[in-house]
N, C-alpha and C. Protein backbone atom coordinates (compact mmCIF):
# COMPACT_ATOMS: atom_id res chain seq x y z
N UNK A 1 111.69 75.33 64.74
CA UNK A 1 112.55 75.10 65.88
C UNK A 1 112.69 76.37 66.73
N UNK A 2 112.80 77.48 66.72
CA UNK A 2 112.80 78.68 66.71
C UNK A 2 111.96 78.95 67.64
N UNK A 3 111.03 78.92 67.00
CA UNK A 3 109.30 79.00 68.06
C UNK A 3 108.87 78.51 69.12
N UNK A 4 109.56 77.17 68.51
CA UNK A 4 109.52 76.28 69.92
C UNK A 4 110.34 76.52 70.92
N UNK A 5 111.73 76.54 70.73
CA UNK A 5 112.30 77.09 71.98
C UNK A 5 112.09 78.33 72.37
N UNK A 6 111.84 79.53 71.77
CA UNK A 6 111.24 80.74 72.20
C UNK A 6 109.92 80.28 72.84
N UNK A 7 109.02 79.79 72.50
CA UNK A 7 108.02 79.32 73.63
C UNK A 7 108.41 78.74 74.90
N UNK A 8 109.13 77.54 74.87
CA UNK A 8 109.87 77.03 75.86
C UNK A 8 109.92 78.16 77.00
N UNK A 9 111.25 79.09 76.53
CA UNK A 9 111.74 80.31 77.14
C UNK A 9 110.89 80.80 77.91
N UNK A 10 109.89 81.46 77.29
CA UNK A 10 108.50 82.26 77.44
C UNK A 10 108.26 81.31 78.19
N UNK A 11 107.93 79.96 78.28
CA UNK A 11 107.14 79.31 79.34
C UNK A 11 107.40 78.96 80.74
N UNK A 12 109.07 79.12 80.70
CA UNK A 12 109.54 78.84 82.36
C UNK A 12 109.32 80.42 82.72
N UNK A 13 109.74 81.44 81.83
CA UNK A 13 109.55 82.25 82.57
C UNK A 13 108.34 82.74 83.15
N UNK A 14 107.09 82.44 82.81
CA UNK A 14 106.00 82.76 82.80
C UNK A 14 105.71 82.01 84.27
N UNK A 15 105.92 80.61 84.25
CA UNK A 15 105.92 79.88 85.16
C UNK A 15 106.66 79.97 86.39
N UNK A 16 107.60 80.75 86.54
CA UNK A 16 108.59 80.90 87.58
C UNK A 16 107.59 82.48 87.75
N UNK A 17 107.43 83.61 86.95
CA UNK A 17 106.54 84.67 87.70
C UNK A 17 105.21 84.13 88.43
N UNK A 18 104.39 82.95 87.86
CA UNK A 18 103.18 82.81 88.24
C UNK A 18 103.34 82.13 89.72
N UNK A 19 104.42 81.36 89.86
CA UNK A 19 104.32 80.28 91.05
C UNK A 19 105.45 80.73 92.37
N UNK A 20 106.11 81.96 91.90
CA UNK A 20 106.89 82.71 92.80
C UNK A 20 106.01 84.12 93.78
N UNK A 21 106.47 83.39 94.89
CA UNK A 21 105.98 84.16 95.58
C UNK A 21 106.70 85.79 96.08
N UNK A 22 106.39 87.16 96.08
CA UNK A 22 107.22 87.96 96.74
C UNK A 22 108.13 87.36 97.85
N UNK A 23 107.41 86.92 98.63
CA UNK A 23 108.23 86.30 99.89
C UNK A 23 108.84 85.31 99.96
N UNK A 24 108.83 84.99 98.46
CA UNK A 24 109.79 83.61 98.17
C UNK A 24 111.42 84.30 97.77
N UNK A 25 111.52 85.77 97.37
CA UNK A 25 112.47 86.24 96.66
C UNK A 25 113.52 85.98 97.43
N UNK A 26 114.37 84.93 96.54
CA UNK A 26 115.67 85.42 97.57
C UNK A 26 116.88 85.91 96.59
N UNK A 27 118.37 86.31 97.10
CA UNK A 27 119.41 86.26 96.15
C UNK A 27 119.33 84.97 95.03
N UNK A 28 118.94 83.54 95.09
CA UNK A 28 118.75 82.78 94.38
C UNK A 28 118.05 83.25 93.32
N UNK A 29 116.66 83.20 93.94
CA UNK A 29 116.04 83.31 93.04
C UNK A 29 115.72 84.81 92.05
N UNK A 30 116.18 85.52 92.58
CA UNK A 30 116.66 86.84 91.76
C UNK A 30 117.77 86.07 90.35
N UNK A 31 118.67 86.00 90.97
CA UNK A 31 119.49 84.98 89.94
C UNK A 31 118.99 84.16 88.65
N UNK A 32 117.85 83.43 89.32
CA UNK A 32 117.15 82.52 88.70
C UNK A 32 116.40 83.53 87.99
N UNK A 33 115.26 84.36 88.19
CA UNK A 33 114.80 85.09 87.52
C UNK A 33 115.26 85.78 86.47
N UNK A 34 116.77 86.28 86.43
CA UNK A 34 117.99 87.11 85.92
C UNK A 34 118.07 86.18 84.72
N UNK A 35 118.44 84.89 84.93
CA UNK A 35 118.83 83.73 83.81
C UNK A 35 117.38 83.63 82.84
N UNK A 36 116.42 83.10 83.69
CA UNK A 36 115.20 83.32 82.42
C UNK A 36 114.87 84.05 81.89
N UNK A 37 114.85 85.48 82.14
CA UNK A 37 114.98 86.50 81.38
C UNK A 37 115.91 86.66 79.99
N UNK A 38 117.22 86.81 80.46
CA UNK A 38 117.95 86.32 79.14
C UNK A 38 117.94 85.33 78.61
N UNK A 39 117.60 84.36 79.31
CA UNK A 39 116.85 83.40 77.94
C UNK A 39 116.26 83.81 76.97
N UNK A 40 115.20 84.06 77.69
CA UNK A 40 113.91 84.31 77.25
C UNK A 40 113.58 85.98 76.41
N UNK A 41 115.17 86.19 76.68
CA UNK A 41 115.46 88.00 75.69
C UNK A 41 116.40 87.07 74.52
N UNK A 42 117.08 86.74 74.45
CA UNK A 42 117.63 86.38 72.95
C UNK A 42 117.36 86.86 71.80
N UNK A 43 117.68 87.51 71.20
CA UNK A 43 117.40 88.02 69.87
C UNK A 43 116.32 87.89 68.90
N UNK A 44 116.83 86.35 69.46
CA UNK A 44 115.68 85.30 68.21
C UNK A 44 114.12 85.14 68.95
N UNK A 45 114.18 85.74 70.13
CA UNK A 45 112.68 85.51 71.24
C UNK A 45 112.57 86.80 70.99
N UNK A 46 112.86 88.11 70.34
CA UNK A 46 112.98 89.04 71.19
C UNK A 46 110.77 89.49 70.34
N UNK A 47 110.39 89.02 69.67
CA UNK A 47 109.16 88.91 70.13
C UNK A 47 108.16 88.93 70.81
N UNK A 48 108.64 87.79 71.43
CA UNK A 48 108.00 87.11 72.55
C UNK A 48 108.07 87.98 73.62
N UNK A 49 108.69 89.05 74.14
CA UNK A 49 108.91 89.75 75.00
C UNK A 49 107.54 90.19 75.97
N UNK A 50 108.10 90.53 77.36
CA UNK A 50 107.06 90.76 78.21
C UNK A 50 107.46 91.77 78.71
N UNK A 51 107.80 92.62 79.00
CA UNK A 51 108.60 93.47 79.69
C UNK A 51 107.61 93.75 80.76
N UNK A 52 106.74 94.28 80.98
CA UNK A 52 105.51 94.65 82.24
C UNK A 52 105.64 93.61 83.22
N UNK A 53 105.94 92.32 82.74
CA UNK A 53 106.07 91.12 83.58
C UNK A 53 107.34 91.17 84.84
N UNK A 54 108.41 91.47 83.44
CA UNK A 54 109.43 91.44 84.38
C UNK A 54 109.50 92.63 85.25
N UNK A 55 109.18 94.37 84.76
CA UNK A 55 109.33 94.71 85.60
C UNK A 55 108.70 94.41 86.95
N UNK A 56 107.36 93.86 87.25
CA UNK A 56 106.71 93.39 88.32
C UNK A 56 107.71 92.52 89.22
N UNK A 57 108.14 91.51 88.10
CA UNK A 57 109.13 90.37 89.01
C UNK A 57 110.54 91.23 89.56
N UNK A 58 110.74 92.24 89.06
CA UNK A 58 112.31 92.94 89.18
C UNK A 58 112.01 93.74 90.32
N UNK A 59 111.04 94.59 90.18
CA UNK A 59 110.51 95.35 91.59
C UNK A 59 110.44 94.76 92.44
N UNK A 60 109.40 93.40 92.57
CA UNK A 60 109.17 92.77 93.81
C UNK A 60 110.87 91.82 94.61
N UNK A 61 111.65 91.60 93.52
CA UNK A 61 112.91 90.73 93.79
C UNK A 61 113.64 92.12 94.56
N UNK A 62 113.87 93.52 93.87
CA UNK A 62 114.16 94.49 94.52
C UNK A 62 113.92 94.89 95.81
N UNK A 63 112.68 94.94 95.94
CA UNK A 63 111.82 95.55 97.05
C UNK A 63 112.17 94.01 98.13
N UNK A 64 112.48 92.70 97.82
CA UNK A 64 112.87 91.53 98.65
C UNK A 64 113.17 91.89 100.26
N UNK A 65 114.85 92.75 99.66
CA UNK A 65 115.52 93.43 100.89
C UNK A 65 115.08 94.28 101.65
N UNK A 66 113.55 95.29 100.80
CA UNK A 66 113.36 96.14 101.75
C UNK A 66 112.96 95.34 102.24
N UNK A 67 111.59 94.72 102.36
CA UNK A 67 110.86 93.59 103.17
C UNK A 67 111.55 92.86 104.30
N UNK A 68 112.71 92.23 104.21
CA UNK A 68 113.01 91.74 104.82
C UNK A 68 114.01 92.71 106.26
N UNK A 69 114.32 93.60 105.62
CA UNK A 69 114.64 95.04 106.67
C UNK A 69 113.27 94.93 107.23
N UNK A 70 112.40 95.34 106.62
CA UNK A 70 111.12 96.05 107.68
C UNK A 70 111.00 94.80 108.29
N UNK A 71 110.37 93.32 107.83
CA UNK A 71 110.42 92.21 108.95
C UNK A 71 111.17 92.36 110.01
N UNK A 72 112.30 92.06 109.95
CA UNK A 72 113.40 92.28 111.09
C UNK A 72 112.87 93.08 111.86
N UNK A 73 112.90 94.58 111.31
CA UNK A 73 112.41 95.69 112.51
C UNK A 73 110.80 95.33 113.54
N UNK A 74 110.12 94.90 112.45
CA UNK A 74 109.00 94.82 113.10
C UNK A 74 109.05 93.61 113.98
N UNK A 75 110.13 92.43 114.17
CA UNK A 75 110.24 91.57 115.08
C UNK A 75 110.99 92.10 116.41
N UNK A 76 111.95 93.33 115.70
CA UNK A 76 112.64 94.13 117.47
C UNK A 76 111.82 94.70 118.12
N UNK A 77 110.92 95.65 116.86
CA UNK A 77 110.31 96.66 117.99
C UNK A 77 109.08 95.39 118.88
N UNK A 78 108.44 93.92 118.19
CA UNK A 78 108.14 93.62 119.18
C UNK A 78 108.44 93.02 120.30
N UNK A 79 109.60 92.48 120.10
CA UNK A 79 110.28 91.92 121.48
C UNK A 79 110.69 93.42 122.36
N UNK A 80 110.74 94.54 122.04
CA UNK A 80 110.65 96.10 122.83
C UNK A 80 109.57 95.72 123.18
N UNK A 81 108.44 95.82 122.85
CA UNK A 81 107.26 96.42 123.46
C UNK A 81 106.91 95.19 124.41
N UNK A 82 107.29 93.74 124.44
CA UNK A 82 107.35 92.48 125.11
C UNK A 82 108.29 92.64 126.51
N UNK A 83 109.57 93.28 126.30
CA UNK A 83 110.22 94.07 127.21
C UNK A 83 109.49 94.88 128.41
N UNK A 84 109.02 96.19 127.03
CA UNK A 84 108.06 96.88 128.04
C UNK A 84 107.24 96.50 128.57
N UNK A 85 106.63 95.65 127.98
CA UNK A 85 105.01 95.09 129.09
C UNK A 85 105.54 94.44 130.59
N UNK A 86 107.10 93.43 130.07
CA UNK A 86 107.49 92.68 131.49
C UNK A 86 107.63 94.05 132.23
N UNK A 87 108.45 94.78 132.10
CA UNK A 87 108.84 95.88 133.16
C UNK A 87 107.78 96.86 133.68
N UNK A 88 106.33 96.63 132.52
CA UNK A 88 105.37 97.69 133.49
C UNK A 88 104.50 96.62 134.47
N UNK A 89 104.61 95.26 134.06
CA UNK A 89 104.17 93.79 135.30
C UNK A 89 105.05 94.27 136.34
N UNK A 90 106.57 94.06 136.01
CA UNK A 90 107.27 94.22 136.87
C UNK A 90 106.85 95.63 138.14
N UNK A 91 106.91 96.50 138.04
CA UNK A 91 106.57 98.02 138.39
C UNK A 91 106.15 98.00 138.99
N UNK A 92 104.47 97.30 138.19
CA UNK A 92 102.50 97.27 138.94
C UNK A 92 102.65 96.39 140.36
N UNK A 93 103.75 95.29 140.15
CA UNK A 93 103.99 94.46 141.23
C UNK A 93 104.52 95.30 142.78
N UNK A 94 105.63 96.25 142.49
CA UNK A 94 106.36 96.76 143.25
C UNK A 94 105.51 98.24 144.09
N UNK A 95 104.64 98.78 142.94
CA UNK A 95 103.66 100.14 143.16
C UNK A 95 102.93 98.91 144.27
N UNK A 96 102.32 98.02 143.62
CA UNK A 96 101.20 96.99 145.12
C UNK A 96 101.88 97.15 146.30
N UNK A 97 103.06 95.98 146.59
CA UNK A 97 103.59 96.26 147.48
C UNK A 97 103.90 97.42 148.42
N UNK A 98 104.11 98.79 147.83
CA UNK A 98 104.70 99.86 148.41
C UNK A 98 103.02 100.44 148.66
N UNK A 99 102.37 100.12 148.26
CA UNK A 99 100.78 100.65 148.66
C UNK A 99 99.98 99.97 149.91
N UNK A 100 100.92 98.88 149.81
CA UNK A 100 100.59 97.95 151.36
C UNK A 100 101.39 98.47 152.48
N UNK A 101 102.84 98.80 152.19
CA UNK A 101 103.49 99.09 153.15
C UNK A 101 102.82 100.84 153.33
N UNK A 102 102.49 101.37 152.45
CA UNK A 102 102.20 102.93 153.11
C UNK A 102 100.72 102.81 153.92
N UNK A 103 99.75 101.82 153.40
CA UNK A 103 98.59 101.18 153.94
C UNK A 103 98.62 101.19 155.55
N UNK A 104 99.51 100.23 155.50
CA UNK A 104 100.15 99.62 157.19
C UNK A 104 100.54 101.11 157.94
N UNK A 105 101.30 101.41 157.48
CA UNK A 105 102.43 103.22 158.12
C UNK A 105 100.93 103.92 158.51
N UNK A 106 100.14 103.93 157.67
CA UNK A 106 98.93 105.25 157.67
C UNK A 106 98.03 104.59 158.90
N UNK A 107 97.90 103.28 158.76
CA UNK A 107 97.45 102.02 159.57
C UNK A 107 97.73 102.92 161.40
N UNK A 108 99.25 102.52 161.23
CA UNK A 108 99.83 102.68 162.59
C UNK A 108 99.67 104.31 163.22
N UNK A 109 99.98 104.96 162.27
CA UNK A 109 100.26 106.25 162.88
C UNK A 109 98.36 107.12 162.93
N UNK A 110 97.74 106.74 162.76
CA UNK A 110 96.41 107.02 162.41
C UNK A 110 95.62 106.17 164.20
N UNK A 111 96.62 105.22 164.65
CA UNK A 111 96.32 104.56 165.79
C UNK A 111 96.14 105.55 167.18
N UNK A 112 97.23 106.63 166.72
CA UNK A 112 98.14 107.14 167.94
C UNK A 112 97.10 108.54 168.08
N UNK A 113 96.67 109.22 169.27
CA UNK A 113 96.00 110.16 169.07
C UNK A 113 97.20 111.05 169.82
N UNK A 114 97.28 112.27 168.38
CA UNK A 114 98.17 113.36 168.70
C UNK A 114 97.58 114.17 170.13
N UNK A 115 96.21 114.12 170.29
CA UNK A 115 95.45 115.56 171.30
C UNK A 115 96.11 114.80 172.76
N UNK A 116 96.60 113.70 172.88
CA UNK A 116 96.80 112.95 174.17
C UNK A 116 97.89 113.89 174.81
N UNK A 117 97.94 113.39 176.41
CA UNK A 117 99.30 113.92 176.96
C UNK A 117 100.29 112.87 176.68
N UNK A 118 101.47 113.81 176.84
CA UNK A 118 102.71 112.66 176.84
C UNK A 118 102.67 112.25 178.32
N UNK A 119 102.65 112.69 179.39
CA UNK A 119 102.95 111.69 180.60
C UNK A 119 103.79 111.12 180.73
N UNK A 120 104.48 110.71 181.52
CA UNK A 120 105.61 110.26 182.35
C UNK A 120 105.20 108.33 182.71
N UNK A 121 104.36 108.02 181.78
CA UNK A 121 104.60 106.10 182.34
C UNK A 121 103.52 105.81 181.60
N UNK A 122 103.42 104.45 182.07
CA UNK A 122 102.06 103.98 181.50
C UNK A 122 100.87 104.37 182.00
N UNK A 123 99.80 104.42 181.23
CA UNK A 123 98.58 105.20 180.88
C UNK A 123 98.02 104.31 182.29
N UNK A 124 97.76 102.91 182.71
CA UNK A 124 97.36 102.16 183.62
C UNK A 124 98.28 102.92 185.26
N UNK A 125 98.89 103.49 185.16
CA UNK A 125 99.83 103.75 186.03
C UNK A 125 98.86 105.16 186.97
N UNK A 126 98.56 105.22 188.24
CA UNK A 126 97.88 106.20 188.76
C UNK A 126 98.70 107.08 189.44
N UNK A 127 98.65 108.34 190.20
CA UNK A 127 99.53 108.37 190.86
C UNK A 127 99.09 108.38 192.45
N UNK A 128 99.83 107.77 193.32
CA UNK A 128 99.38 107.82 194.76
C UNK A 128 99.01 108.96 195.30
């Protein structure tokens, strides 16, 4: 009887490391992991023991939170850099524009010849 439920033990836990994913870790299942363990430590299992196992499962349930910190971050900094791209569209739009209007200015004043006289009327205008 003994054996058998120490196998048992041994077998969810084995089964909950094999079919759990890191990115499955949550507070639950930390929990859950926590409970099969002491199961599966009992005195009367203490045999059966894996310890290499669990530390793998204990690290990765640990390391959960970092993961999910760095996710987070790596979803701000890309909505930043999504930010930045609108505002350098935005910019490239406004630099065009202001390259048309200095276009036009250089346009007009490039028309006018400085070497001319100023004169007193219109250029068609003779004098008697």
């Amino acid at each position: 009887m003994f054996a058998k439920s120490a196998f048992k033990a041994l077998g969810r836990l084995l089964h909950f490391l094999k079919t759990t994913k890191v990115k499955d870790m949550t507070e639950e299942s930390c929990e859950r992991l926590q409970l099969l363990w002491e199961e599966q430590s009992q005195p009367s299992a203490s045999a059966l023991r894996s310890p290499e196992h669990l530390h793998h499962a204990s690290a990765s349930s640990f390391h959960y939170r970092t993961f999910d910190v760095l996710e987070n971050e790596i979803k701000r900094r890309m909505r930043d850099v999504d930010a930045m791209e609108s505002e350098v569209q935005m910019r490239k739009a406004v630099v065009a524009v202001a390259k048309k209007d200095l276009a036009k200015m250089e346009e007009h004043i490039s028309g006018i010849d400085m070497d001319s006289e100023l004169g007193f009327g219109p250029k068609d205008q003779k004098m008697a």
